[in-house]
Protein backbone atom coordinates (compact mmCIF):
# COMPACT_ATOMS: atom_id res chain seq x y z
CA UNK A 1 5.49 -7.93 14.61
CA UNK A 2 5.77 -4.51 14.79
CA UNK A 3 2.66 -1.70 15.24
CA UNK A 4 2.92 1.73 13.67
CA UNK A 5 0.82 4.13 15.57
CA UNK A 6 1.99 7.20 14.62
CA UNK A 7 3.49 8.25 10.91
CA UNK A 8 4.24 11.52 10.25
CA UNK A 9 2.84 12.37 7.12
CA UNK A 10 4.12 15.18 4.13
CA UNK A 11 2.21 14.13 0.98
CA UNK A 12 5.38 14.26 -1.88
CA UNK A 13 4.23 11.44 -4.20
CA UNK A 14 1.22 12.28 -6.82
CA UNK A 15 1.32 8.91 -8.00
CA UNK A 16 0.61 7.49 -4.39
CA UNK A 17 -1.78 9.71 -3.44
CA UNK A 18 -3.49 9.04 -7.17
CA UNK A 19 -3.84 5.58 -6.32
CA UNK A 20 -4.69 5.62 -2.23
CA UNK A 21 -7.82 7.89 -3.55
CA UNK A 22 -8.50 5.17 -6.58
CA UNK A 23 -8.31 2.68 -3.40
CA UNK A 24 -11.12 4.65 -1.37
CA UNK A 25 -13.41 4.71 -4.61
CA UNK A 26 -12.89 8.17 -5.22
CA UNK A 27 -12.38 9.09 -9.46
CA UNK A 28 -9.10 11.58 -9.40
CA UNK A 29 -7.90 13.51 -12.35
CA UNK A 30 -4.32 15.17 -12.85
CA UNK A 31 -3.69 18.78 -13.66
CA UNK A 32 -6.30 21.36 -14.15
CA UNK A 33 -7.41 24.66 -11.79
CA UNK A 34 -10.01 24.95 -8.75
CA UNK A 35 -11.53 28.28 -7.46
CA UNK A 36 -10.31 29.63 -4.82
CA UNK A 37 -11.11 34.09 -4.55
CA UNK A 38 -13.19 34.68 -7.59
CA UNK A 39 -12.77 35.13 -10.13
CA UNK A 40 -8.97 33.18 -9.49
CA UNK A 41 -8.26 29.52 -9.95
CA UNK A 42 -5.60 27.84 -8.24
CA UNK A 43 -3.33 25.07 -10.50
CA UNK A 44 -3.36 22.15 -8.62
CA UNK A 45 -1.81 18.55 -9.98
CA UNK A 46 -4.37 16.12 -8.86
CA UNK A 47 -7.81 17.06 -7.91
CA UNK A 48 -11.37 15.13 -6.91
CA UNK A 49 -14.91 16.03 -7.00
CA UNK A 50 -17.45 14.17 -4.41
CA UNK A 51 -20.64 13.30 -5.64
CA UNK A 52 -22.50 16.76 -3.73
CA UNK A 53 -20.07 18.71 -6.07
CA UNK A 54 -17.55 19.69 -3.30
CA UNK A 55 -14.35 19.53 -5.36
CA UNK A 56 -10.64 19.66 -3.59
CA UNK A 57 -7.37 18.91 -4.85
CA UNK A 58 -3.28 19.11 -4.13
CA UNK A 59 -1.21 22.24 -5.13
CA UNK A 60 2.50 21.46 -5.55
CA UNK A 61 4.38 23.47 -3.22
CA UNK A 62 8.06 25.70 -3.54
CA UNK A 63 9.18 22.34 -0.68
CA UNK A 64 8.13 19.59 -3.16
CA UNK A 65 5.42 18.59 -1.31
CA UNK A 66 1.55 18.87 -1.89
CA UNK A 67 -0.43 21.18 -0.20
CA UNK A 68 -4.38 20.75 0.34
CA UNK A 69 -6.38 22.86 -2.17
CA UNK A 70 -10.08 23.20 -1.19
CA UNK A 71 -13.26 25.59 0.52
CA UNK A 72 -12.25 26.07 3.79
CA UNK A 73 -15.48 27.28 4.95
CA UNK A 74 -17.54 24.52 4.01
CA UNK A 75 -14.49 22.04 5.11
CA UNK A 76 -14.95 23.36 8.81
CA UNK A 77 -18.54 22.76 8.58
CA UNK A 78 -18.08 19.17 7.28
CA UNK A 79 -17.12 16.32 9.38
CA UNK A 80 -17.38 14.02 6.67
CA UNK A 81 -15.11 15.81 4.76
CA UNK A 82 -12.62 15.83 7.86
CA UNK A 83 -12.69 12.61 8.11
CA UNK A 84 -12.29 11.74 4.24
CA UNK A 85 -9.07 13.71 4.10
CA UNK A 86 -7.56 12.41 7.60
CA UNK A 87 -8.55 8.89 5.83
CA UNK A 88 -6.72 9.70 2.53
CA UNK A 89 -3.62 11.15 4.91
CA UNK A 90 -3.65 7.87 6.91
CA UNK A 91 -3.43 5.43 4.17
CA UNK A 92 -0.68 7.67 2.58
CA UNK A 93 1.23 7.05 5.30
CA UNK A 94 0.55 3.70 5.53
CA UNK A 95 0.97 3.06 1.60
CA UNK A 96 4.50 5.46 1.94
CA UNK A 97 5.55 3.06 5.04
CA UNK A 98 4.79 -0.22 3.49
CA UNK A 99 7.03 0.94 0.18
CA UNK A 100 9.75 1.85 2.16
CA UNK A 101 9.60 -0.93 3.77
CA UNK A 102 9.34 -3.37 0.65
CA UNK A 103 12.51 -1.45 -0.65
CA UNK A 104 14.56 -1.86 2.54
CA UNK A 105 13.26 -5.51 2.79
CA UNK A 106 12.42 -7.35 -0.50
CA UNK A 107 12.48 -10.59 0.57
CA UNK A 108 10.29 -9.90 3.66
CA UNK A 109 6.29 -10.33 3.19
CA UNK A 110 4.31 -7.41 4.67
CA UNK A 111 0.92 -6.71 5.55
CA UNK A 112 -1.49 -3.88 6.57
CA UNK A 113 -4.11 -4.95 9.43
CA UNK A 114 -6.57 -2.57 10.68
C-alpha cells in the first residue's frame, strides 16, 4: 500500500473542484462576478457563499488553471476560512490522484483513508 503525503496541487478541473465542494456540504454555482475594488467585479467560473455571507470563488487564469477569488483582508483574519480552503485544496488533490490513478489502473480497487 502506498501513502501520499505530499501532492502538489494546481486546481485545472471546474468539474472536480464543483463536486469536492458538493462533497464538503458547501452549495457552488458556475459563472457569475464577485467584488473585488469597488465598484469592479471580477468573472469568476465557480463561486460559493458561506452561511456569514463571506462569498469566494475561482477565476480562470491565462495558464488554464484556477486562481482563488476572494477578500483577502478578512481571509487573513479567518482561520476557519484557512482551513476551509487548505481542506477544499487537499481533497482536490486527493480526488485528482485517485482519477489518475483509476485511469492508469482500471482494474485495480482504490481507496482514500484518512
Amino acid at each position: 500500500m502506498s501513502h501520499l503525503t505530499i501532492l502538489p496541487t494546481v486546481l485545472r478541473d471546474a468539474d472536480r473542484l464543483e463536486a469536492v465542494l458538493i462533497a464538503r456540504g458547501l452549495t457552488p454555482s458556475r459563472g457569475g462576478s464577485l467584488p473585488s475594488f469597488p465598484p469592479e467585479r471580477q468573472p469568476v467560473e465557480l463561486q460559493v457563499q458561506l452561511a456569514d455571507g463571506l462569498q469566494f470563488g475561482w477565476q480562470r487564469q491565462r495558464d488554464g488553471s484556477l486562481g482563488l477569488v476572494c477578500d483577502l483582508q478578512r481571509l487573513s483574519r479567518s482561520q476557519r476560512l484557512e482551513r476551509l480552503l487548505g481542506e477544499i485544496t487537499r481533497a482536490y488533490a486527493a480526488r485528482k490522484a485517485l482519477d489518475e490513478a483509476a485511469d492508469q489502473l482500471p482494474m485495480a480497487q482504490i481507496e482514500l483513508s484518512a
